[in-house]
Protein backbone atom coordinates (compact mmCIF):
# COMPACT_ATOMS: atom_id res chain seq x y z
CA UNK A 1 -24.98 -27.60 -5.46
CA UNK A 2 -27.71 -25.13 -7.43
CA UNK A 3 -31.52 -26.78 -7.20
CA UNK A 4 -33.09 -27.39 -10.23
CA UNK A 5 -35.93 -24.81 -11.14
CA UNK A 6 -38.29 -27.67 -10.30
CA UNK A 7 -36.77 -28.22 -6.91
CA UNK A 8 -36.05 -24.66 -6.01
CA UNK A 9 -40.01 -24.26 -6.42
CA UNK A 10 -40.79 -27.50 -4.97
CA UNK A 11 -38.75 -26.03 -1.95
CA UNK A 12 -39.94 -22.50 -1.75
CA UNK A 13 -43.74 -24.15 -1.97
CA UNK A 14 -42.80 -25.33 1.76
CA UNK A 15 -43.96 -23.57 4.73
CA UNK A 16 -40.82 -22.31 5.84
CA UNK A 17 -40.52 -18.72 7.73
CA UNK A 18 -39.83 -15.96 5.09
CA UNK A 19 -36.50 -13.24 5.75
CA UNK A 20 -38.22 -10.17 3.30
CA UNK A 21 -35.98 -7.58 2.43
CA UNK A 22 -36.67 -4.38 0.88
CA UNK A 23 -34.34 -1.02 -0.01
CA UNK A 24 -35.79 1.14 2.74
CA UNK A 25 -33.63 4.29 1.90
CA UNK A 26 -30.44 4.20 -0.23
CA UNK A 27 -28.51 5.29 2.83
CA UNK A 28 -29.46 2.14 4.86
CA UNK A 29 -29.01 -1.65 4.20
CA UNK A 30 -32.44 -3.66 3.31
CA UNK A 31 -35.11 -3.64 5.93
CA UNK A 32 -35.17 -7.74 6.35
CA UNK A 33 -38.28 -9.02 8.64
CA UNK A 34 -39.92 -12.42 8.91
CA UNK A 35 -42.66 -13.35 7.17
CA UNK A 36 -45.28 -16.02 6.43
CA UNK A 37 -45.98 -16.39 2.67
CA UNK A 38 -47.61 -18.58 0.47
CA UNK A 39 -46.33 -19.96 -3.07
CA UNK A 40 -47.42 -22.57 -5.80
CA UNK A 41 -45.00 -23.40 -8.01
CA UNK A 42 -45.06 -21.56 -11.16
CA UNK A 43 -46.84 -18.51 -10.24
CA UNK A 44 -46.72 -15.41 -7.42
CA UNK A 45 -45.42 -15.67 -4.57
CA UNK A 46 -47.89 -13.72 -1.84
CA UNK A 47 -47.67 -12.16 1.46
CA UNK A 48 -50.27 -10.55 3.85
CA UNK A 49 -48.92 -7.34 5.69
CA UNK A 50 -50.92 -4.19 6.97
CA UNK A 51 -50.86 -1.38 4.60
CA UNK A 52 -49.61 1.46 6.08
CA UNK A 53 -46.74 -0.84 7.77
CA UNK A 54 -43.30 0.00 7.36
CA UNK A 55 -42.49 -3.13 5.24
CA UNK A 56 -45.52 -2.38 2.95
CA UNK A 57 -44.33 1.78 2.63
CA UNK A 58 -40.92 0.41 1.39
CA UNK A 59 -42.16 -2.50 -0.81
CA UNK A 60 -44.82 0.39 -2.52
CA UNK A 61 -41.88 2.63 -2.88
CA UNK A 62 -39.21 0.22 -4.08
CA UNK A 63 -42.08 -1.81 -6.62
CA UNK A 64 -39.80 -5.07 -5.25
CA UNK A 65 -38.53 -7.00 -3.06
CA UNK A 66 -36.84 -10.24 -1.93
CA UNK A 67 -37.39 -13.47 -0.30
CA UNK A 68 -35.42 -16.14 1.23
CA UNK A 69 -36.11 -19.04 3.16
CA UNK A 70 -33.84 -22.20 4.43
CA UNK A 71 -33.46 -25.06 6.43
CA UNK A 72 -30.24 -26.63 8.18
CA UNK A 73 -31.64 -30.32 8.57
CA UNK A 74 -30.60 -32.82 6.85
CA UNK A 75 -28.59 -30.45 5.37
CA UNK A 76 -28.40 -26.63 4.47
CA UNK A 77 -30.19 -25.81 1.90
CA UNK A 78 -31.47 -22.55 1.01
CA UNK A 79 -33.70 -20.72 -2.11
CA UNK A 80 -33.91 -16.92 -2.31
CA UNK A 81 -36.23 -14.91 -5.12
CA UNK A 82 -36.26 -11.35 -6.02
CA UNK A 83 -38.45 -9.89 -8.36
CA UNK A 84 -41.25 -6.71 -8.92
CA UNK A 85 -44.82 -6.71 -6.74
CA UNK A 86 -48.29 -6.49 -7.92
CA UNK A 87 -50.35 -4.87 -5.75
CA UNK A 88 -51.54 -4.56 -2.84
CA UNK A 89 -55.02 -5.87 -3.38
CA UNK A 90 -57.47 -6.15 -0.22
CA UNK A 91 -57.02 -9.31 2.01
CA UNK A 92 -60.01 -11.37 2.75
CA UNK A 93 -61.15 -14.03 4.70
CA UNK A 94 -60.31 -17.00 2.39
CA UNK A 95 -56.56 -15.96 2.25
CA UNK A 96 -56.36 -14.97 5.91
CA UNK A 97 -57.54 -18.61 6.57
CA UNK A 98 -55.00 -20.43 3.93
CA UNK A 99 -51.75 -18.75 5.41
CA UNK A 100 -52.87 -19.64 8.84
CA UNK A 101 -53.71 -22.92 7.72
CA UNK A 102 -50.18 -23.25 6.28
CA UNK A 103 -48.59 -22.46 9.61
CA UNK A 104 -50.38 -23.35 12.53
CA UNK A 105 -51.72 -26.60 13.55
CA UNK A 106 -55.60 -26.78 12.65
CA UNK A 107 -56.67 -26.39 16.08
CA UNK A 108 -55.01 -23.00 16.57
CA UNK A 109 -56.11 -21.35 13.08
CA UNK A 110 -59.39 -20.09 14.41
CA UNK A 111 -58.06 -18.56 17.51
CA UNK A 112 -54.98 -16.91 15.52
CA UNK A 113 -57.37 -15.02 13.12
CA UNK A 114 -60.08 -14.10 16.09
CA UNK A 115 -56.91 -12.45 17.25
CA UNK A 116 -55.47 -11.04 14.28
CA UNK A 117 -58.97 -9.36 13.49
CA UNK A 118 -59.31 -8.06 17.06
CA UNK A 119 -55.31 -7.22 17.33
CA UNK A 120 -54.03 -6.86 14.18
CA UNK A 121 -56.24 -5.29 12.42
CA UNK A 122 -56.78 -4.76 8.26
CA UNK A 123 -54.39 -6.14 5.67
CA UNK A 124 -53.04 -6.38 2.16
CA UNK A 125 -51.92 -8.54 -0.31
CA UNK A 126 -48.67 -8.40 -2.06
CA UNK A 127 -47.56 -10.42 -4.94
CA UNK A 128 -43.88 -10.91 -5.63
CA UNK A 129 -43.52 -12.34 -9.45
CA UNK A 130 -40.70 -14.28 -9.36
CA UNK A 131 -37.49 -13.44 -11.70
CA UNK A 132 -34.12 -13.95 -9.99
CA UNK A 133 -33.80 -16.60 -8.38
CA UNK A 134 -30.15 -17.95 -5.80
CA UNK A 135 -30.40 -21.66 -4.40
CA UNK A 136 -28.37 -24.56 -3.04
CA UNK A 137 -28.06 -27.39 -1.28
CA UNK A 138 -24.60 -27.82 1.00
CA UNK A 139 -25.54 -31.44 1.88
CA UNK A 140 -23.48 -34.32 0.94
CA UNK A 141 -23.39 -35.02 -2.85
């Protein structure tokens, strides 16, 4: 069954593990990676990525990309958006802290960004505006 727009957002708002996928070159299929991301229903969705990475390249040179995310339990249910970027736009502290905070259990979010900052080094911000949008639930009706 298709979500509703309200649960479709309502789902994609959830902290779930991102697949991205972006047209690398139009001799290969989609370069698809994980991702953390954050989305409020209604507006952007953002991720965090360094900006000379490979993902960020092919997301500047495509000007879009897609999204999706799922679960299995209780039952499959999955949401995917495509749609053009905005940016990238520099990261900061704030937003470094929120997607950590999304993901990690509060007592690991300050050692994850000591490390990212020491490890990982600079990154950017991406915003995906939303515009097509696939979803369903496979559960029991």
């Amino acid at each position: 069954m298709v979500l509703s727009k309200e649960e479709r957002e309502e789902f994609l708002a959830q902290p779930h593990i991102g697949a991205l996928s972006v047209v690398e070159r139009p001799d290969r299929a989609p370069l698809t990676v994980p991702i953390w991301y954050q989305y409020t229903p209604g507006g952007p969705l953002w991720v965090r990525t360094a900006p000379g990475s490979r993902k960020a390249r092919a997301i500047a040179a495509a000007g879009r990309f897609s999204l999706m995310v799922q679960r299995t339990t209780p039952s499959v249910r999955y949401v995917s958006v495509e749609g053009p970027v905005t940016g990238p736009e520099p990261d900061d502290a704030e937003r470094a802290r929120e997607m950590a905070a999304r993901y990690l259990p509060p007592d690991q979010v300050d050692g994850f960004l000591a490390y990212e900052r020491e490890h990982l080094g600079e990154h950017a911000v991406l915003y995906l505006h939303p515009e097509h949008w696939l979803s369903a639930d496979l559960g029991p009706g």
